[in-house]
N, C-alpha and C. Protein backbone atom coordinates (compact mmCIF):
# COMPACT_ATOMS: atom_id res chain seq x y z
N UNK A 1 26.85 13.01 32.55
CA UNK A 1 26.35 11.66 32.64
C UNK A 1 26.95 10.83 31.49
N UNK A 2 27.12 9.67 31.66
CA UNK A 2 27.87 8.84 30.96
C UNK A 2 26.95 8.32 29.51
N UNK A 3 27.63 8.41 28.32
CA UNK A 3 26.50 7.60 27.21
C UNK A 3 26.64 6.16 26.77
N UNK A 4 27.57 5.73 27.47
CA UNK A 4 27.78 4.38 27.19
C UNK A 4 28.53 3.72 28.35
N UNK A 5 28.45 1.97 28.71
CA UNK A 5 28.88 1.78 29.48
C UNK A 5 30.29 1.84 29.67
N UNK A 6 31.07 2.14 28.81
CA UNK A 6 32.33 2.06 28.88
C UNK A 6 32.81 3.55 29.77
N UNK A 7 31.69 4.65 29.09
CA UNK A 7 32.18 5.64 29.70
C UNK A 7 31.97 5.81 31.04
N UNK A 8 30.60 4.75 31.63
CA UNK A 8 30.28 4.95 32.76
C UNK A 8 31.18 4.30 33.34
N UNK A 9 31.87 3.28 33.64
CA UNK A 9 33.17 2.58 34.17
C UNK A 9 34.47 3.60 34.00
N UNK A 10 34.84 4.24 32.90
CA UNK A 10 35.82 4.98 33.51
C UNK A 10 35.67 6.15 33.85
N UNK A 11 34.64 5.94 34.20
CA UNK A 11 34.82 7.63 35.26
C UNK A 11 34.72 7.13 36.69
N UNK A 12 34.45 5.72 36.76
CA UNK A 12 34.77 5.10 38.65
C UNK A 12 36.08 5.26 38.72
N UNK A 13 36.31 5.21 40.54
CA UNK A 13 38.24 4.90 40.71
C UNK A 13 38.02 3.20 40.37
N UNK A 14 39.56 2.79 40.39
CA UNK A 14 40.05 1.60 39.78
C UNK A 14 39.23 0.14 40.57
N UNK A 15 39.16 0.85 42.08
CA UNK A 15 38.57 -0.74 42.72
C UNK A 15 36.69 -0.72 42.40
N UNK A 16 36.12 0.22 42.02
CA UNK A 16 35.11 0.36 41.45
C UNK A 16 34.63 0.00 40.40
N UNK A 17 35.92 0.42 39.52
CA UNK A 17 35.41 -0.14 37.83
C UNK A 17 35.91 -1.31 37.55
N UNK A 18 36.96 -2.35 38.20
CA UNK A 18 37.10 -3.65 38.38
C UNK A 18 36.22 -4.40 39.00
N UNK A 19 35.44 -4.19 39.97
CA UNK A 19 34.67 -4.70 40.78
C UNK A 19 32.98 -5.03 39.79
N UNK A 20 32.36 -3.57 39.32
CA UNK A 20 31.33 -3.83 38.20
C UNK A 20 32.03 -3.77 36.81
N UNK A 21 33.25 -3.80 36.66
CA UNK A 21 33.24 -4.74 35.09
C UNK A 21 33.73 -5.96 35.34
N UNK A 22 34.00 -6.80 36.18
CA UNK A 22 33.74 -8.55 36.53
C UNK A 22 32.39 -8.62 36.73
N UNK A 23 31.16 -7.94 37.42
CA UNK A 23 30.18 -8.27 37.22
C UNK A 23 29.35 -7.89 35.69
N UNK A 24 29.59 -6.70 35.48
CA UNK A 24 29.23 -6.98 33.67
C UNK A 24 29.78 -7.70 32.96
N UNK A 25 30.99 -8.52 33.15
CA UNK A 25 31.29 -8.96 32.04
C UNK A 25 30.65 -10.51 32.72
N UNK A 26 30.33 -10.59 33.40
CA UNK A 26 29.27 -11.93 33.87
C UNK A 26 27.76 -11.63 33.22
N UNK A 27 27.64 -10.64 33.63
CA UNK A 27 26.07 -10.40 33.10
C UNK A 27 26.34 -10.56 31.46
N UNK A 28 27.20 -9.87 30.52
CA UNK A 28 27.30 -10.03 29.31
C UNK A 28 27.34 -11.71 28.55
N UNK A 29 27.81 -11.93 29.43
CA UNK A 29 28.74 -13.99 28.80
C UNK A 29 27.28 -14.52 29.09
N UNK A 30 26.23 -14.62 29.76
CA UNK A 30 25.18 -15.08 30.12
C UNK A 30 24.25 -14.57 29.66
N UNK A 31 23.63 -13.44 28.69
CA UNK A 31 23.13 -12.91 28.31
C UNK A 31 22.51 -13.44 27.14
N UNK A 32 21.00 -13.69 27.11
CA UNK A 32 20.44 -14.20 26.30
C UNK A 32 20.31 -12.95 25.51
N UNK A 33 20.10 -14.05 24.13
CA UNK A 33 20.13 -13.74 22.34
C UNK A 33 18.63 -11.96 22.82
N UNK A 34 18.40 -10.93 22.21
CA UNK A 34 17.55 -10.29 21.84
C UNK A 34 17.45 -9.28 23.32
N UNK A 35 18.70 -9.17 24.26
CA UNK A 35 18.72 -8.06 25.18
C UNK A 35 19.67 -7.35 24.65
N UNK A 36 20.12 -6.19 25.19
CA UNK A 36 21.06 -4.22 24.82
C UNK A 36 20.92 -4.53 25.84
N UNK A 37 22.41 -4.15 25.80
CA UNK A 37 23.30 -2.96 27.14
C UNK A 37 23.43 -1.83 26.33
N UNK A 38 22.44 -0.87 27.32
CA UNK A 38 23.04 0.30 27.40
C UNK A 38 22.75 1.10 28.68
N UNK A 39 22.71 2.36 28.63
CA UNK A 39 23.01 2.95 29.94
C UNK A 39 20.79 3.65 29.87
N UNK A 40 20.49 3.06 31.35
CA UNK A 40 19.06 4.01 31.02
C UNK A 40 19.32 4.26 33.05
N UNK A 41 18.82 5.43 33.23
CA UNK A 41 18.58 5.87 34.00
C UNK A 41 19.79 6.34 34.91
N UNK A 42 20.31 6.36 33.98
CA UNK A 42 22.09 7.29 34.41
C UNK A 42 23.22 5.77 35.27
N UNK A 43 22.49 4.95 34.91
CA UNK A 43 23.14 3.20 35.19
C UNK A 43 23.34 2.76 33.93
N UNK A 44 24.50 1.32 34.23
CA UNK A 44 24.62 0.55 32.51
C UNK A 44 23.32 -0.35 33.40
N UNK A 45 22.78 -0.61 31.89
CA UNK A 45 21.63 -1.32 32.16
C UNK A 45 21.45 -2.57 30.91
N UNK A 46 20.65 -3.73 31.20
CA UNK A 46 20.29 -4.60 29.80
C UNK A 46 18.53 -4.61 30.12
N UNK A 47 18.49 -4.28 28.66
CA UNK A 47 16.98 -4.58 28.85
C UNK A 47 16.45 -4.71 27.15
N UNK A 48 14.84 -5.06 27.05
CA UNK A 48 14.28 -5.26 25.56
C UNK A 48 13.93 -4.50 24.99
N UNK A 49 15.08 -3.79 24.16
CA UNK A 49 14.82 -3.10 23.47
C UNK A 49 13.46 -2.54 23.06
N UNK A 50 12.81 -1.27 22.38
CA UNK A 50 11.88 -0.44 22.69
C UNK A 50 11.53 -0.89 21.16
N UNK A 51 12.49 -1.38 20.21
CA UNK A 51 12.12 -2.08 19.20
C UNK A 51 11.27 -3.17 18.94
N UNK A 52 11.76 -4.06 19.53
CA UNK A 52 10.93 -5.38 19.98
C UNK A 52 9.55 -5.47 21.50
N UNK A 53 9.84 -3.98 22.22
CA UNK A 53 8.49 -4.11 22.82
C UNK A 53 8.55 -3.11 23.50
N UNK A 54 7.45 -2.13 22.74
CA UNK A 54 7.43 -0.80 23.01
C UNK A 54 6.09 -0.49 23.88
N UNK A 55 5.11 -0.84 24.16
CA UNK A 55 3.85 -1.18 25.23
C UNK A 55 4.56 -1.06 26.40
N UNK A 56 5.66 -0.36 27.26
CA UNK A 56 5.51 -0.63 28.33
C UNK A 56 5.09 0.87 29.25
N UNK A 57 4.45 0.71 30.17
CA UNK A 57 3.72 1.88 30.95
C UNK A 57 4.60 3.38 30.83
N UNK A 58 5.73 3.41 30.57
CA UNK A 58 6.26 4.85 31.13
C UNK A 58 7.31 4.87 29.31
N UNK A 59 7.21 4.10 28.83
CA UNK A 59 7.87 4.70 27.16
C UNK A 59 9.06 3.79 26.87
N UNK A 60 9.60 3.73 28.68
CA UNK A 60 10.80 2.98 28.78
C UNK A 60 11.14 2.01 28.18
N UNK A 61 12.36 1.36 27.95
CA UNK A 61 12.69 -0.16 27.50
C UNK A 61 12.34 -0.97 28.88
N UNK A 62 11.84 -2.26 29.00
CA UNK A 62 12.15 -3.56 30.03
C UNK A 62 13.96 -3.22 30.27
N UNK A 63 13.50 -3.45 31.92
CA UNK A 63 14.96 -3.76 32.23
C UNK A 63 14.90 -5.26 32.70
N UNK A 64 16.00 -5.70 32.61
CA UNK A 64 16.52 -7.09 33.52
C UNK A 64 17.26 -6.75 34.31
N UNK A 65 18.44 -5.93 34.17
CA UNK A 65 18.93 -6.01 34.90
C UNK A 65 20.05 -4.45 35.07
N UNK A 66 20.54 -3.55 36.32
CA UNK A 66 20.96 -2.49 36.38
C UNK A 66 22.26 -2.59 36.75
N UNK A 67 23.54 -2.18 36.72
CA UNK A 67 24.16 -2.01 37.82
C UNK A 67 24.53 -0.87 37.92
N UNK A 68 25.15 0.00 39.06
CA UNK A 68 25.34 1.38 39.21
C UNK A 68 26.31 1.24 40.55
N UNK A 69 27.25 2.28 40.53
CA UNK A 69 28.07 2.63 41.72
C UNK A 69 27.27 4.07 42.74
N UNK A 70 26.84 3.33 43.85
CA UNK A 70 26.38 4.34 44.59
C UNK A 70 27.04 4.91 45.37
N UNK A 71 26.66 6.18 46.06
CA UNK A 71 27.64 6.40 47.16
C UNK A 71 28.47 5.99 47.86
N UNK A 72 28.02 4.94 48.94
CA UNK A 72 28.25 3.85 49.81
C UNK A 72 28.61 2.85 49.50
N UNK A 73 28.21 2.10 48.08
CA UNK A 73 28.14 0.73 47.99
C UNK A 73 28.06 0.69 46.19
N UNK A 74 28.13 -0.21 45.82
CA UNK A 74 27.75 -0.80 44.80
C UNK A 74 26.24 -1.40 44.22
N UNK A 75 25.87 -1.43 43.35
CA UNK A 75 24.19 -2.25 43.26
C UNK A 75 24.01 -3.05 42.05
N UNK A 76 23.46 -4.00 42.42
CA UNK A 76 22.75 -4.25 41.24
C UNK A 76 21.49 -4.77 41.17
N UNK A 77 20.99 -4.48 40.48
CA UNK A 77 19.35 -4.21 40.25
C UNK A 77 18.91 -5.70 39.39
N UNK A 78 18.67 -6.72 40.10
CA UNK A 78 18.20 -7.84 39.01
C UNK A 78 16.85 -7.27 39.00
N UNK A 79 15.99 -6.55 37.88
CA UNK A 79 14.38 -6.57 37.95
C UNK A 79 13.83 -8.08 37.19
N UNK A 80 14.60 -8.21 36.65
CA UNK A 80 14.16 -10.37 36.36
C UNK A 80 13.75 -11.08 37.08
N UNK A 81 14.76 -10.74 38.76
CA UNK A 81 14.30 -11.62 39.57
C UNK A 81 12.96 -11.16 40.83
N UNK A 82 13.16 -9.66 40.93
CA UNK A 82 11.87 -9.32 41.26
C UNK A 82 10.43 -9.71 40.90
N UNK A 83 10.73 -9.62 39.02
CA UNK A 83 9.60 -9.93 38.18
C UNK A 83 9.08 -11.24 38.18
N UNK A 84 9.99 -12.22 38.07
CA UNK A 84 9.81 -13.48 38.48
C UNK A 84 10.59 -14.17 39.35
N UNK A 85 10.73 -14.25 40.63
CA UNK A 85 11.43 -14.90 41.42
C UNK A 85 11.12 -16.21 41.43
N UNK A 86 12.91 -16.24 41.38
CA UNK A 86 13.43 -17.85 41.65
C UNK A 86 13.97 -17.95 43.22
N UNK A 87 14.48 -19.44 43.11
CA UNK A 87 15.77 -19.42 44.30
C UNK A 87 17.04 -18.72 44.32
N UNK A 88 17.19 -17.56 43.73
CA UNK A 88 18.26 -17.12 43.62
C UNK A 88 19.20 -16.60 45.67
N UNK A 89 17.93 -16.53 46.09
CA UNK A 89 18.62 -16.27 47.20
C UNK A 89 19.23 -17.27 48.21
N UNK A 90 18.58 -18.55 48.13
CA UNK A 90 18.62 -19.93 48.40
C UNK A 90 19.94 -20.49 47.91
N UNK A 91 20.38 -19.78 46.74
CA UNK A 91 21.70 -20.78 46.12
C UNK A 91 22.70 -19.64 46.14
N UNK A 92 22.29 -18.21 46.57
CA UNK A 92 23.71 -17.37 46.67
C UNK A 92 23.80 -17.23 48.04
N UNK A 93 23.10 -18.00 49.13
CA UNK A 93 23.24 -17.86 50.82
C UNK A 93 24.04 -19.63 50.55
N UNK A 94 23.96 -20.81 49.63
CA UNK A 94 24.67 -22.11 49.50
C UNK A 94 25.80 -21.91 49.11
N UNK A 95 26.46 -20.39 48.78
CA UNK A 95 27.84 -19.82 48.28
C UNK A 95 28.36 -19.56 50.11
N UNK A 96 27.76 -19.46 50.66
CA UNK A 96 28.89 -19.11 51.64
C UNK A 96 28.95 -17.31 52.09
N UNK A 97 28.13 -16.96 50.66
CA UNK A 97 28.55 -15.08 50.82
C UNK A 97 27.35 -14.99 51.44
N UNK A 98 27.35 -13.31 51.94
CA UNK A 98 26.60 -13.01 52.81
C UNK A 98 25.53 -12.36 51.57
N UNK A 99 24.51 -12.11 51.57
CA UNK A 99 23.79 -11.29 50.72
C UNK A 99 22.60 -10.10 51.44
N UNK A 100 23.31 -9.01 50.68
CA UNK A 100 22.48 -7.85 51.01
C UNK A 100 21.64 -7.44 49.99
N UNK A 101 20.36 -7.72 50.53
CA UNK A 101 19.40 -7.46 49.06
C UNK A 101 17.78 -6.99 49.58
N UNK A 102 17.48 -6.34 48.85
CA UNK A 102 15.90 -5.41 49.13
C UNK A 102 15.34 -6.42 47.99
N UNK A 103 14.35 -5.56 47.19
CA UNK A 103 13.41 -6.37 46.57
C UNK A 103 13.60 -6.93 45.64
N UNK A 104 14.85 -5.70 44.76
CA UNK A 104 15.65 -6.21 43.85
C UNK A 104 17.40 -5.95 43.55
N UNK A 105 17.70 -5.10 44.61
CA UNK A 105 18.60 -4.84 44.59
C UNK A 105 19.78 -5.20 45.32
N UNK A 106 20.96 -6.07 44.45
CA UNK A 106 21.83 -6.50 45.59
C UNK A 106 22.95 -5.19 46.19
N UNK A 107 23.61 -5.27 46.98
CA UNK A 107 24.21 -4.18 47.19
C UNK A 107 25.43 -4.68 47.71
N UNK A 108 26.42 -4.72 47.12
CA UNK A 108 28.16 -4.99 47.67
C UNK A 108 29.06 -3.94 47.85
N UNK A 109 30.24 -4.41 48.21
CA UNK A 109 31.11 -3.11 48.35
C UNK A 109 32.36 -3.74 48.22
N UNK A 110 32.17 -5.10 47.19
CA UNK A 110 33.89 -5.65 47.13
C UNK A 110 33.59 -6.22 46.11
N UNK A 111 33.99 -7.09 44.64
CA UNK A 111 34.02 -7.63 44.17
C UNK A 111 33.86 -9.32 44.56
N UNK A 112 34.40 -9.28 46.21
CA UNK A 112 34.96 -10.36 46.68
C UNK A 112 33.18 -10.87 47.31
N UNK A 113 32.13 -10.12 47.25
CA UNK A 113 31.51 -10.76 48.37
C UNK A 113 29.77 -10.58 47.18
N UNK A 114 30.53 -10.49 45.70
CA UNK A 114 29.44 -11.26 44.82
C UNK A 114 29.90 -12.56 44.32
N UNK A 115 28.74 -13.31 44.14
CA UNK A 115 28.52 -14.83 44.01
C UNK A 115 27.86 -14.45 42.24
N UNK A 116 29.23 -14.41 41.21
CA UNK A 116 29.07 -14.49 39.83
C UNK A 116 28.38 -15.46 38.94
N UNK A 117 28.76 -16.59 40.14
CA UNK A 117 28.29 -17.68 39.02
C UNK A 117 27.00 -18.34 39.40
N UNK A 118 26.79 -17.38 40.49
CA UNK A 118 24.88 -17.62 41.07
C UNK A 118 24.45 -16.37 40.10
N UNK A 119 25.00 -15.28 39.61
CA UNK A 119 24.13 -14.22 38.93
C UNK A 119 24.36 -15.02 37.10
N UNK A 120 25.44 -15.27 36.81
CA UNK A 120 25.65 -16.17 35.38
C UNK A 120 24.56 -16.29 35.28
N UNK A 121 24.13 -17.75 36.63
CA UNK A 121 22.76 -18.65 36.26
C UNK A 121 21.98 -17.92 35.86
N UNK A 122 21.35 -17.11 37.06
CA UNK A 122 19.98 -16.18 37.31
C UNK A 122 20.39 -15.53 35.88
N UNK A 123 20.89 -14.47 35.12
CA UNK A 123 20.77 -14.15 34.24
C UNK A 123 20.23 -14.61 32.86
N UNK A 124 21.24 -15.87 33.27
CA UNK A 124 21.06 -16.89 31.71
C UNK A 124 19.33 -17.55 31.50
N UNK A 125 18.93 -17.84 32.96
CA UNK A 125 17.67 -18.14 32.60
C UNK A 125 16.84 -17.16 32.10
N UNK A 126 16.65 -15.98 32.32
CA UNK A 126 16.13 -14.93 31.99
C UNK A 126 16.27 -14.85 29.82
N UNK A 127 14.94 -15.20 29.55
CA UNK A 127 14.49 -14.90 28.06
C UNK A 127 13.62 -13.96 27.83
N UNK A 128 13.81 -12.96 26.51
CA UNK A 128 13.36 -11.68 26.48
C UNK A 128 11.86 -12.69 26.63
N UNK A 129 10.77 -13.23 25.84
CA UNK A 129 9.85 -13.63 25.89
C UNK A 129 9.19 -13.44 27.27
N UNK A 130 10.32 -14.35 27.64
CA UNK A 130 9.90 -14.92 29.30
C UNK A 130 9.85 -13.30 29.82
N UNK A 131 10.67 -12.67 29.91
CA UNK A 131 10.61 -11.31 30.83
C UNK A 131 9.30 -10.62 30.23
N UNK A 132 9.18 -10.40 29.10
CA UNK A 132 7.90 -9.49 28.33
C UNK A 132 6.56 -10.45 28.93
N UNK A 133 6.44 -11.66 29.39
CA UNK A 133 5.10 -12.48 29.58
C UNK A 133 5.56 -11.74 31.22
N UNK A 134 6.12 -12.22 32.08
CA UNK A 134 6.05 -11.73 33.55
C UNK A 134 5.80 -10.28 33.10
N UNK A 135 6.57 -8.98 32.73
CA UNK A 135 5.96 -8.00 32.69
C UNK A 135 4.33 -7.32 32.39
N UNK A 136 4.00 -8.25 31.50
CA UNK A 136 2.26 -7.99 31.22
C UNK A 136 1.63 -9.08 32.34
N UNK A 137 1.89 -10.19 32.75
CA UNK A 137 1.24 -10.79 34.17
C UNK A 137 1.59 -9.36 35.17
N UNK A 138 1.92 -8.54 35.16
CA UNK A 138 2.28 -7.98 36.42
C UNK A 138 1.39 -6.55 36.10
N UNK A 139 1.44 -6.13 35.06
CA UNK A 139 0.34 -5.11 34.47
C UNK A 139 -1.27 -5.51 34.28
N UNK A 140 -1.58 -6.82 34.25
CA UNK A 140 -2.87 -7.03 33.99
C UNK A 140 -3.91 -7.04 35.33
């Protein structure tokens, strides 16, 4: 298993690890002040550190956000927007792309058919504060 995201990208083939490092390096440029990337649950992941808020049910850090190469497909895991949903689906169906998505998980299989600068947004709004207040609204 990979210990860092770098290692988890090169161990994909080439249209794999181009495909989620244009989307990490979107998730990174948009990334508010007081989130880590690192890898939790055998995915690169960003979430609040266990430093700044260690109360959460299972020991874990908060995630915002996952991505991982699955079998089939690609994913990425916004739990930001699960936790608090926006219009995110409203303004990445006003892109034109098609979107395949469960509760929180988008799922592609091209680089070509994510909408970056609809996840930029959705990311950038996302503040550790803001995520730690939806996470305890959702525990109480």
């Amino acid at each position: 298993m990979a210990s860092t995201p770098e290692h988890y990208l090169e161990a994909l083939p080439a249209d794999r690890q181009e495909a989620l490092s244009a989307v990490r390096d979107a998730i990174n440029a948009n990334l508010a002040d007081g989130f880590e990337e690192t890898i939790q649950y055998g995915m690169i992941s960003w979430v609040v550190p266990l430093e700044r808020y260690p109360e959460t049910y299972n020991g874990e850090a908060l995630s915002i956000a996952a991505l991982a190469s699955q079998k089939r497909h690609m994913a990425l895991y916004l739990n930001c927007e699960y936790a608090s949903p926006t219009d995110f689906r409203e303004r990445w169906k006003a892109t034109g792309k098609r979107l395949d998505m469960g509760k929180s998980c988008v799922r592609f299989k091209s680089l070509d058919e994510m909408a970056l600068d609809v996840l930029g947004e959705t990311i950038a709004a996302v503040t550790v504060e803001g995520h730690i207040e939806a996470y305890e609204r959702s525990r109480s």
